[in-house]
Protein backbone atom coordinates (compact mmCIF):
# COMPACT_ATOMS: atom_id res chain seq x y z
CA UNK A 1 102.83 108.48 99.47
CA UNK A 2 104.78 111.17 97.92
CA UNK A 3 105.55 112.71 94.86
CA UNK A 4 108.66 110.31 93.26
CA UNK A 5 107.58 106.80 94.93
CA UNK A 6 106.92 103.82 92.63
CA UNK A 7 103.59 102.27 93.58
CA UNK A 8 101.64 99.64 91.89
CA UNK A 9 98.27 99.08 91.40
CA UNK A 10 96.94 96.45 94.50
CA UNK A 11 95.48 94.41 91.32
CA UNK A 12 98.90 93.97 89.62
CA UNK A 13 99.94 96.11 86.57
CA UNK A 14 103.21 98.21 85.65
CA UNK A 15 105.53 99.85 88.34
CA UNK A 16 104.44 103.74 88.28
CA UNK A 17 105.75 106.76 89.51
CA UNK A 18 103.82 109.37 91.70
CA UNK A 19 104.21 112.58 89.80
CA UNK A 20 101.76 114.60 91.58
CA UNK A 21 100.29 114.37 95.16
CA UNK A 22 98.00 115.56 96.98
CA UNK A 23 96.71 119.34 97.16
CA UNK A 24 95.66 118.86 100.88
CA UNK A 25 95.88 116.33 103.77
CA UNK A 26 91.97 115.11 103.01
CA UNK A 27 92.60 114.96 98.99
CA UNK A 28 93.42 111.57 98.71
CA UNK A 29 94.27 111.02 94.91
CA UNK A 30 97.59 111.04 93.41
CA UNK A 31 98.61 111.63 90.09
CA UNK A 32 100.68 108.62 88.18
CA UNK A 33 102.77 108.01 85.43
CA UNK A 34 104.41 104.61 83.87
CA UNK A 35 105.69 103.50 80.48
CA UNK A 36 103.55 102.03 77.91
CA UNK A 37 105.50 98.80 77.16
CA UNK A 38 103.89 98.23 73.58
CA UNK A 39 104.28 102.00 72.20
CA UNK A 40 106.77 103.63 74.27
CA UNK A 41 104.45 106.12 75.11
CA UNK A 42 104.02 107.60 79.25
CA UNK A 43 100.62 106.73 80.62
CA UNK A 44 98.93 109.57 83.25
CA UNK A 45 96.12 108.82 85.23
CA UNK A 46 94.54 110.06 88.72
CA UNK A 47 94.24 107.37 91.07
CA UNK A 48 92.52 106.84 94.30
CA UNK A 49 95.61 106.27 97.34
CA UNK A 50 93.43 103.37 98.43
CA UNK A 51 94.01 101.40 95.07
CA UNK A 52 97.66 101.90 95.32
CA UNK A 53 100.75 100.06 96.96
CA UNK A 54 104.44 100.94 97.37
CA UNK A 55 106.64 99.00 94.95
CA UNK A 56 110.37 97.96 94.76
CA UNK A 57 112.04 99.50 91.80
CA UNK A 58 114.15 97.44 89.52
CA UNK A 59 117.39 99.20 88.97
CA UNK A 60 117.16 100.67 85.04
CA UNK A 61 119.02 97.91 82.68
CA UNK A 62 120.51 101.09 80.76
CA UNK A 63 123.01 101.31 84.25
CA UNK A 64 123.76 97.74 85.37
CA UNK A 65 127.31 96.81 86.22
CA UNK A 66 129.23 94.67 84.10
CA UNK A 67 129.72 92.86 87.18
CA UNK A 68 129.81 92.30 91.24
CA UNK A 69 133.35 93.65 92.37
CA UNK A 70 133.91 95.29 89.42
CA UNK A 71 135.98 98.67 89.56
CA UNK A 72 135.05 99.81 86.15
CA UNK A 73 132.06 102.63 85.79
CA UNK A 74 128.95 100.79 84.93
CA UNK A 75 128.09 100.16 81.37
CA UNK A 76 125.16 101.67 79.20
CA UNK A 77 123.64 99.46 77.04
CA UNK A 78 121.59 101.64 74.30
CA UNK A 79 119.57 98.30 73.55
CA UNK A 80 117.54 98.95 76.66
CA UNK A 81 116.59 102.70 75.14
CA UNK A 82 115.25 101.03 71.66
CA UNK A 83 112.69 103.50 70.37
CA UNK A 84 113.58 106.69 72.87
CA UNK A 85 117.26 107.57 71.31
């Protein structure tokens, strides 16, 4: 695992980015950081590797297509950024 992967926590809970790593080959905690769905606010919290599993990020809805095929540059939808703009 490695600074910038999305991991989850092997019990369930939000998708969570790895923002720092490891100091030395035997340190094995990682630093993580995720979005607080009820008050838009970033969670941080040190967690064992052990507890952790890589995790399949959903493409951001701000950037989705408007549809398969389409030549057009995706669109942004603002909606999707309620309480950060």
């Amino acid at each position: 695992m490695k600074i910038g992967d999305v991991v989850q926590l092997k019990s369930g809970g939000p998708l969570m980015t790895i923002s720092d790593g490891p100091e030395n080959e035997a340190d094995d905690d990682v630093v993580c950081q995720w979005f607080e769905t009820s008050s838009s606010a970033i969670g941080e919290w040190t967690f064992h590797k052990g507890m952790l599993t890589m995790a399949k990020a959903e493409p951001a809805p701000s950037c989705e297509a408007d549809g398969p095929g389409d030549d057009e540059k995706p669109t942004r939808d603002k909606s999707a950024w309620k309480g950060f703009l």
